[in-house]
N, C-alpha and C. Protein backbone atom coordinates (compact mmCIF):
# COMPACT_ATOMS: atom_id res chain seq x y z
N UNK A 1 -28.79 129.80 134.36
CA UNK A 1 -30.05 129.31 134.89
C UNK A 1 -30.08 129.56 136.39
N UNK A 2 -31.16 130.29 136.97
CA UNK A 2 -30.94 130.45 138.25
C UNK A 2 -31.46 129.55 139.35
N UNK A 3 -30.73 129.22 140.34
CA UNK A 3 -31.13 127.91 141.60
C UNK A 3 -31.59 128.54 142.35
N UNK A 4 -33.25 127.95 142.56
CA UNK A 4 -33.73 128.39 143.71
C UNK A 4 -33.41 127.58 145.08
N UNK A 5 -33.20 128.62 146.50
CA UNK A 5 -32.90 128.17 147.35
C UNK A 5 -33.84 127.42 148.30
N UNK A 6 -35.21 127.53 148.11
CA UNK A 6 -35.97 126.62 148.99
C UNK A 6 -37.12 126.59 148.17
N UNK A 7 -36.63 125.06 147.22
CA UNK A 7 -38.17 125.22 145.86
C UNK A 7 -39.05 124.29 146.76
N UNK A 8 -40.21 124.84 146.60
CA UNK A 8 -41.68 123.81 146.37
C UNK A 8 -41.17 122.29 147.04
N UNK A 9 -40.48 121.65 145.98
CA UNK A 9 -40.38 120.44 145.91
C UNK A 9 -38.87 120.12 145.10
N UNK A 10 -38.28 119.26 145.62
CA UNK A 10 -37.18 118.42 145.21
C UNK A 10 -36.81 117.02 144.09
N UNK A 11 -36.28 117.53 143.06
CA UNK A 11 -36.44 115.99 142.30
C UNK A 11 -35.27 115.38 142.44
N UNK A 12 -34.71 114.57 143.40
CA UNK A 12 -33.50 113.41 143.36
C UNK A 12 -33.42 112.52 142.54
N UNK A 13 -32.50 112.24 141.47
CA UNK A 13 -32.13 111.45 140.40
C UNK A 13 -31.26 110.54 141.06
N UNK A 14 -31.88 109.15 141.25
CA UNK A 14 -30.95 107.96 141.31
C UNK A 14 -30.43 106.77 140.41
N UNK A 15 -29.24 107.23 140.17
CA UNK A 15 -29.62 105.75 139.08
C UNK A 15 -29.36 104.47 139.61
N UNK A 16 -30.25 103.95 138.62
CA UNK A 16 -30.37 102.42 138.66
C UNK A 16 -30.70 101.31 137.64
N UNK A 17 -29.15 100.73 137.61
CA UNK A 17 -28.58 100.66 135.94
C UNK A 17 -28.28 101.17 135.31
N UNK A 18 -29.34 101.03 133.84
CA UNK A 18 -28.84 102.38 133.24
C UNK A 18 -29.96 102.97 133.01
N UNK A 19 -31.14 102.88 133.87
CA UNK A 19 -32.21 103.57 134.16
C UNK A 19 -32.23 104.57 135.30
N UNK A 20 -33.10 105.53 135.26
CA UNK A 20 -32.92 107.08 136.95
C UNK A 20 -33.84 106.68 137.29
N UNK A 21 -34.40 106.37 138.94
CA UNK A 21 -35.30 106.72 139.42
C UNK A 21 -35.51 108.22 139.93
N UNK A 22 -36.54 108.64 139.82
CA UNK A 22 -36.73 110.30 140.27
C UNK A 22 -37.41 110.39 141.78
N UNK A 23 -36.73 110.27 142.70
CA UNK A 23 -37.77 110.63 144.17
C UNK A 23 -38.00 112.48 144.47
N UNK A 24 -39.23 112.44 144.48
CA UNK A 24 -39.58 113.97 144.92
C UNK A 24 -40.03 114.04 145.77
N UNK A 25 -39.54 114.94 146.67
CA UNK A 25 -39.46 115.52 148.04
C UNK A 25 -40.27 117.01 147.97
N UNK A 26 -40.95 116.86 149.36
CA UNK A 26 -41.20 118.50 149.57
C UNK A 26 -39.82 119.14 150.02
N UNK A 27 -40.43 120.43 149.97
CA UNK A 27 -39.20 121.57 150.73
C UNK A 27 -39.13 120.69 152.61
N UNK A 28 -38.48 120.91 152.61
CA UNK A 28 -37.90 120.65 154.13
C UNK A 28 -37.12 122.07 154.79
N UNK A 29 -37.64 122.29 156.19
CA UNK A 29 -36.95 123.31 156.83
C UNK A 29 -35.84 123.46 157.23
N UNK A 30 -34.72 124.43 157.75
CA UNK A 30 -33.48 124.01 158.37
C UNK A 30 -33.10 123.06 159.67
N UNK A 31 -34.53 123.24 160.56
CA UNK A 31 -34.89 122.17 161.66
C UNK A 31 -35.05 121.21 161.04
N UNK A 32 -35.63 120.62 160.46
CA UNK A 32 -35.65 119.37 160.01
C UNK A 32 -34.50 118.98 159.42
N UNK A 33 -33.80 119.51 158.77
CA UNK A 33 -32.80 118.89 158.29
C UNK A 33 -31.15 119.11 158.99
N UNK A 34 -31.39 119.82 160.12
CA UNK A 34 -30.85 119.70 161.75
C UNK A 34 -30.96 118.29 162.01
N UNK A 35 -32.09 118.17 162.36
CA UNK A 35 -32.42 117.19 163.17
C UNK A 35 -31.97 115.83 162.76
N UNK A 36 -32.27 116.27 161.60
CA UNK A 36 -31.39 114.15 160.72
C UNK A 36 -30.08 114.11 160.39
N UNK A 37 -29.82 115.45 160.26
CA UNK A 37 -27.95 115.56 160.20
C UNK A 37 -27.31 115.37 161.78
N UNK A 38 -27.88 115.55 162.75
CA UNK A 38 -27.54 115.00 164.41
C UNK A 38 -27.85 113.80 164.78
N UNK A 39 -29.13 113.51 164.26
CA UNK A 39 -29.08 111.88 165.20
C UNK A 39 -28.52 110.86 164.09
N UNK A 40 -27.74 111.01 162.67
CA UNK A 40 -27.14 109.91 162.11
C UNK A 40 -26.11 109.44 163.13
N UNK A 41 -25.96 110.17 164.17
CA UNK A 41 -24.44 109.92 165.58
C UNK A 41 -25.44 109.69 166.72
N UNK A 42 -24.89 108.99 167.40
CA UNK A 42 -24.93 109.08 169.01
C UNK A 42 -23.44 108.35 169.74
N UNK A 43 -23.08 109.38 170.69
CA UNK A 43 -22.11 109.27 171.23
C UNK A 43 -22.68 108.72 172.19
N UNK A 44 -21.80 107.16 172.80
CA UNK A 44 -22.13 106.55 173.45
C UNK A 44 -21.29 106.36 174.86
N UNK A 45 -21.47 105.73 176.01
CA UNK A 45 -20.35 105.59 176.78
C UNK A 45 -18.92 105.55 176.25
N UNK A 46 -18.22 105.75 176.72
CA UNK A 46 -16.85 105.86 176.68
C UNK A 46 -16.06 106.84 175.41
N UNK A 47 -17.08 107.16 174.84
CA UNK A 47 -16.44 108.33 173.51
C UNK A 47 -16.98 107.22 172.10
N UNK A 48 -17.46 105.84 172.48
CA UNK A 48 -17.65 105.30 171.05
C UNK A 48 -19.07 105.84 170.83
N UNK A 49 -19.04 105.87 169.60
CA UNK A 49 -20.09 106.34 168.50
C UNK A 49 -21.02 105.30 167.60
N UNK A 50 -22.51 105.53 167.41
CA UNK A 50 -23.24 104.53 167.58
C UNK A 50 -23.36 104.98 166.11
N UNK A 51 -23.56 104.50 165.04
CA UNK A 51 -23.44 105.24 163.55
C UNK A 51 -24.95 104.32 163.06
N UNK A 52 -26.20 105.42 162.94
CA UNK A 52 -27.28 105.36 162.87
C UNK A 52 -27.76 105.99 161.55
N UNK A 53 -26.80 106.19 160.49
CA UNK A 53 -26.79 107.13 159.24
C UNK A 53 -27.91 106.23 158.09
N UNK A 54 -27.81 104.97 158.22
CA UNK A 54 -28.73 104.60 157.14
C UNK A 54 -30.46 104.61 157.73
N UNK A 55 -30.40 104.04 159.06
CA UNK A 55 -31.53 104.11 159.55
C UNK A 55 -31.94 105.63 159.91
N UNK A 56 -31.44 106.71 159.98
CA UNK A 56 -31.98 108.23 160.10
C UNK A 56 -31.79 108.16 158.34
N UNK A 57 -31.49 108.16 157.52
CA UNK A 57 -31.56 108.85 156.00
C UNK A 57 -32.74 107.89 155.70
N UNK A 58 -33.65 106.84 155.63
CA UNK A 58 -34.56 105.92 155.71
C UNK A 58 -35.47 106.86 156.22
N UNK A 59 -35.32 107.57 157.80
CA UNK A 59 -36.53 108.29 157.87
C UNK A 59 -36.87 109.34 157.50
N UNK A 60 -35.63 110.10 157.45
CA UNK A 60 -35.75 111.74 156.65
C UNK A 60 -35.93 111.54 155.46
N UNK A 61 -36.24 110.25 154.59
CA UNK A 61 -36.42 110.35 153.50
C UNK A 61 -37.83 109.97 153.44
N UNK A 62 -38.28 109.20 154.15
CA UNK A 62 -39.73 109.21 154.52
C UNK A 62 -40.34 109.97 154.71
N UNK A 63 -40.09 111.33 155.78
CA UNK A 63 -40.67 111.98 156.10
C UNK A 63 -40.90 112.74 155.08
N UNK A 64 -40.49 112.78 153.86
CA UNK A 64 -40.21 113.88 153.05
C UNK A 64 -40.83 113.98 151.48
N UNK A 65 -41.03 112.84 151.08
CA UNK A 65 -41.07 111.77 150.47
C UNK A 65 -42.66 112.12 149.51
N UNK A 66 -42.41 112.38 148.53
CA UNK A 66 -43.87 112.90 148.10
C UNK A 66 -44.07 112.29 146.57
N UNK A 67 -43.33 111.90 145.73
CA UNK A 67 -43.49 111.25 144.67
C UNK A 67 -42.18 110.67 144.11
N UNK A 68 -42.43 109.53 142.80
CA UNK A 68 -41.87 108.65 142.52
C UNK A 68 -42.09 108.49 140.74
N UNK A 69 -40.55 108.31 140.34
CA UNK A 69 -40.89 108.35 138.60
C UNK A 69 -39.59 107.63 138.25
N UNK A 70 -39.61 107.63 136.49
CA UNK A 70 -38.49 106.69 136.43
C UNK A 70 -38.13 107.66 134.79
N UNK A 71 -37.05 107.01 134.20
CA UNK A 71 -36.76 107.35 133.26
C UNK A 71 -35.66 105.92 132.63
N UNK A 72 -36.03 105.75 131.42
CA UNK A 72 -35.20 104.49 130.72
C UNK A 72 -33.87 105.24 130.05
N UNK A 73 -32.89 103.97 129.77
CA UNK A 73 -31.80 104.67 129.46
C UNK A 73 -31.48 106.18 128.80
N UNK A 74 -32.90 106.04 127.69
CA UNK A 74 -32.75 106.88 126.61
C UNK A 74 -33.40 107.90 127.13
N UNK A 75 -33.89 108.66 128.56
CA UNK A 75 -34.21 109.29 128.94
C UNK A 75 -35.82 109.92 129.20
N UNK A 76 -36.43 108.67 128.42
CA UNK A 76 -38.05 108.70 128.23
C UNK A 76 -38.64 108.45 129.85
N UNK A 77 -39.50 108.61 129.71
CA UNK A 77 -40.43 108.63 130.83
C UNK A 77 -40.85 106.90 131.27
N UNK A 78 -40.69 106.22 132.32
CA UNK A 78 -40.76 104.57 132.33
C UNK A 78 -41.66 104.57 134.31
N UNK A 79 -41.40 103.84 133.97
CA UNK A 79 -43.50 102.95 135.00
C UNK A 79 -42.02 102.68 136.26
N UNK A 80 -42.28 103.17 137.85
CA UNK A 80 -41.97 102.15 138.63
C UNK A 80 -42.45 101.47 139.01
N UNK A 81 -42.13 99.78 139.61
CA UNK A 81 -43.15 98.98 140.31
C UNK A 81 -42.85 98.51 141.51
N UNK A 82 -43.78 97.81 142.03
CA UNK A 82 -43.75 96.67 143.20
C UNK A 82 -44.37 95.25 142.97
N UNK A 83 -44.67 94.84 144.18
CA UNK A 83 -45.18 93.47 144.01
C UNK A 83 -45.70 93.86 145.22
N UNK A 84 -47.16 93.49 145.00
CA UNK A 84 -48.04 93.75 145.91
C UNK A 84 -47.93 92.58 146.40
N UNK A 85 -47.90 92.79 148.46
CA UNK A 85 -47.65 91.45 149.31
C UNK A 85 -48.91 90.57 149.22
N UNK A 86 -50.00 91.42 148.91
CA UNK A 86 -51.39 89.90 149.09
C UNK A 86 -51.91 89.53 147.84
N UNK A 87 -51.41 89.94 146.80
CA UNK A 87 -51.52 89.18 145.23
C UNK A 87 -50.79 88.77 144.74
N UNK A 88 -49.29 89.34 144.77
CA UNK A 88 -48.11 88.82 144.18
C UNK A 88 -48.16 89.18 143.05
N UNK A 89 -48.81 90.31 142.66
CA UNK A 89 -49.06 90.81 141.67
C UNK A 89 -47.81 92.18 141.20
N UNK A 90 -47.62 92.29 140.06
CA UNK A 90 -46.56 93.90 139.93
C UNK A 90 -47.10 94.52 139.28
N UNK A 91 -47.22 95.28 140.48
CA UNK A 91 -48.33 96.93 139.88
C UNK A 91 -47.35 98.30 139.87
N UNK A 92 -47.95 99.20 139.35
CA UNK A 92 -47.53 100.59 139.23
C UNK A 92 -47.27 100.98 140.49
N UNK A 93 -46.03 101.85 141.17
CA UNK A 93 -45.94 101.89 142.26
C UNK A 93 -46.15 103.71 142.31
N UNK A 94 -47.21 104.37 142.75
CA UNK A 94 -47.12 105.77 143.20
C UNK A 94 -47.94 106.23 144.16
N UNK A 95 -47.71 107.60 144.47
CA UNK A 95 -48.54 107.64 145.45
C UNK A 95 -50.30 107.50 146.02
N UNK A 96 -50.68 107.21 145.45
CA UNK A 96 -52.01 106.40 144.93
C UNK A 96 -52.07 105.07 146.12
N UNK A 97 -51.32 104.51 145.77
CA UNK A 97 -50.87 103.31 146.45
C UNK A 97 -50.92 103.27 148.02
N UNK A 98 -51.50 102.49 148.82
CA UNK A 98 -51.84 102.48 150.42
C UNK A 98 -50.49 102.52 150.58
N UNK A 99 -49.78 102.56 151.46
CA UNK A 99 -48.86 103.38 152.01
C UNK A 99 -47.52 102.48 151.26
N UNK A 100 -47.54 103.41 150.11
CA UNK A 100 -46.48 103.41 148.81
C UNK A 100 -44.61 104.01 149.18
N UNK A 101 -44.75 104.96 150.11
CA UNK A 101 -43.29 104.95 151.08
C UNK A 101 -42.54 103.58 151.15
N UNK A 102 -43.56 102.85 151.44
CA UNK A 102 -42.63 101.43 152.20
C UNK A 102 -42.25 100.77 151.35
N UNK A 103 -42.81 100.52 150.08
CA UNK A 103 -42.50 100.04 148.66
C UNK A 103 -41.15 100.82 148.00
N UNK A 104 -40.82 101.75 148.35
CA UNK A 104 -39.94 101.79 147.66
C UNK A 104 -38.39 101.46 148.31
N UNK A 105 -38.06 100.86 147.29
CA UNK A 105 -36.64 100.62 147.57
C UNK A 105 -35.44 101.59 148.46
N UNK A 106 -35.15 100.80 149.51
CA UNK A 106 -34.34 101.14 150.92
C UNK A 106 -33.28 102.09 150.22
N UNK A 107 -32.23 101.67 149.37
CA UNK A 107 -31.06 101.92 148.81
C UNK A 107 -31.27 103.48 147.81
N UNK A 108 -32.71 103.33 147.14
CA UNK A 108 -32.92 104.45 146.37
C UNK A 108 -33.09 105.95 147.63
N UNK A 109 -33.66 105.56 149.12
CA UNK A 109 -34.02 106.50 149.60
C UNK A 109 -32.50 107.10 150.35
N UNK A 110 -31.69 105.76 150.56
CA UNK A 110 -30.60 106.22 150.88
C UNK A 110 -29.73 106.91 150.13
N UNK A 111 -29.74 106.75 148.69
CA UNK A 111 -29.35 107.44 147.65
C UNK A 111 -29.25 108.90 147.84
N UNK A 112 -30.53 109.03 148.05
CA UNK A 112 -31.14 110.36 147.98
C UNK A 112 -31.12 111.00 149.23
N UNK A 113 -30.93 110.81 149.97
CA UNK A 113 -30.41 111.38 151.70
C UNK A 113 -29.17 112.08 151.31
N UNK A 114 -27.90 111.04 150.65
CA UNK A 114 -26.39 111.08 150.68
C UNK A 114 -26.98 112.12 149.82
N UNK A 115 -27.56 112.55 148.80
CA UNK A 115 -27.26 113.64 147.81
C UNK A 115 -27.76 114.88 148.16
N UNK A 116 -28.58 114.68 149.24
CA UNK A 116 -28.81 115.96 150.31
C UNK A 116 -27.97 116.33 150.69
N UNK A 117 -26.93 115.39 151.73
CA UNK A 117 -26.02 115.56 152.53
C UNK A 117 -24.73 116.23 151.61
N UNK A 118 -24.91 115.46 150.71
CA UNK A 118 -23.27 116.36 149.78
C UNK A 118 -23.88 117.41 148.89
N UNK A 119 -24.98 117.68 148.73
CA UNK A 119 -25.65 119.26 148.85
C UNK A 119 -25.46 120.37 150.07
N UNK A 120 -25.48 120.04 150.97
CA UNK A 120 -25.26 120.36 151.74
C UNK A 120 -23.72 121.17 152.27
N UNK A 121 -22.77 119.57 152.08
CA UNK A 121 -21.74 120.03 152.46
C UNK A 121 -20.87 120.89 151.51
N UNK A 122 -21.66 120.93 149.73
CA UNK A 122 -20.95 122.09 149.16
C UNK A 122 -21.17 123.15 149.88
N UNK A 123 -22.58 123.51 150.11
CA UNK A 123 -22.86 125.18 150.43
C UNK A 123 -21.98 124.98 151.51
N UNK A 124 -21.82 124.34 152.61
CA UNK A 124 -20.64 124.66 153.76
C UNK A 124 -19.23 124.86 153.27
N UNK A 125 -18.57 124.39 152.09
CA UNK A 125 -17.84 124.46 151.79
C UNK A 125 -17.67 125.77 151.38
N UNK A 126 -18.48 125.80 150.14
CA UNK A 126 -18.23 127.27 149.70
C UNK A 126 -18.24 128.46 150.81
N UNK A 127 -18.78 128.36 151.60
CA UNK A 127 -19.48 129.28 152.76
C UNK A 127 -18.16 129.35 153.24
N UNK A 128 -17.42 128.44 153.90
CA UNK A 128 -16.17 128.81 154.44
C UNK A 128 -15.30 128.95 153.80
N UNK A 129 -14.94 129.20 152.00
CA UNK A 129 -13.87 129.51 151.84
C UNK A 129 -14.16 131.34 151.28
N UNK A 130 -15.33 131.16 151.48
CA UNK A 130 -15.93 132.94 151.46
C UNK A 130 -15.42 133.66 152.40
């Protein structure tokens, strides 16, 4: 099966339980994904290091961030939700939704950053033992 190197769009599989959430991402450029692989650091006075990795993978996952799906154990297709703050109501959570980014769960986007990042660091890997 052949992998394309810069598709359309990205589907990140997180699980949760024994259910996946699916976050889909657009393509992202090599600048952009520069840019969030450098500021997870800032070197601070004296050589200590300010470790900013969850709050930069939070935004590069925001920025990026284009749809939302689920799948139940058995691999079927399943509803994500929220709880809407001025009804208290739990509705369908997608992009439809006034600004539906913020609804989703912190941990799922961080999920999905780290699986960039160790995407990433295969192709470096492989690359240097080429």
């Amino acid at each position: 099966m052949p992998i394309c190197s810069n598709p359309e769009q990205r589907r990140i599989r997180v699980n949760v339980g024994s259910s996946v959430v699916i976050l889909t991402t657009r393509n992202y450029s090599f600048g952009e994904f520069e840019k969030f692989m450098k500021a997870r650091f800032k070197v601070k006075n004296r050589g200590k290091v300010d470790d900013k990795c969850t709050e930069e993978r939070l935004k590069f996952i925001d920025s990026i961030l284009t749809g939302i799906a689920s799948e139940n154990e058995d691999g079927n297709p399943d509803t994500v939700t929220y709880v809407d703050p001025v009804t208290k109501e739990e509705k369908e959570l997608n992009p439809s939704v006034e600004n539906w980014v913020s609804f989703v769960n912190p941990s799922w986007k961080a999920s999905a950053a780290i699986a960039l990042e160790e995407s990433n660091a295969e192709v470096e890997a492989d690359t240097l033992k080429n």
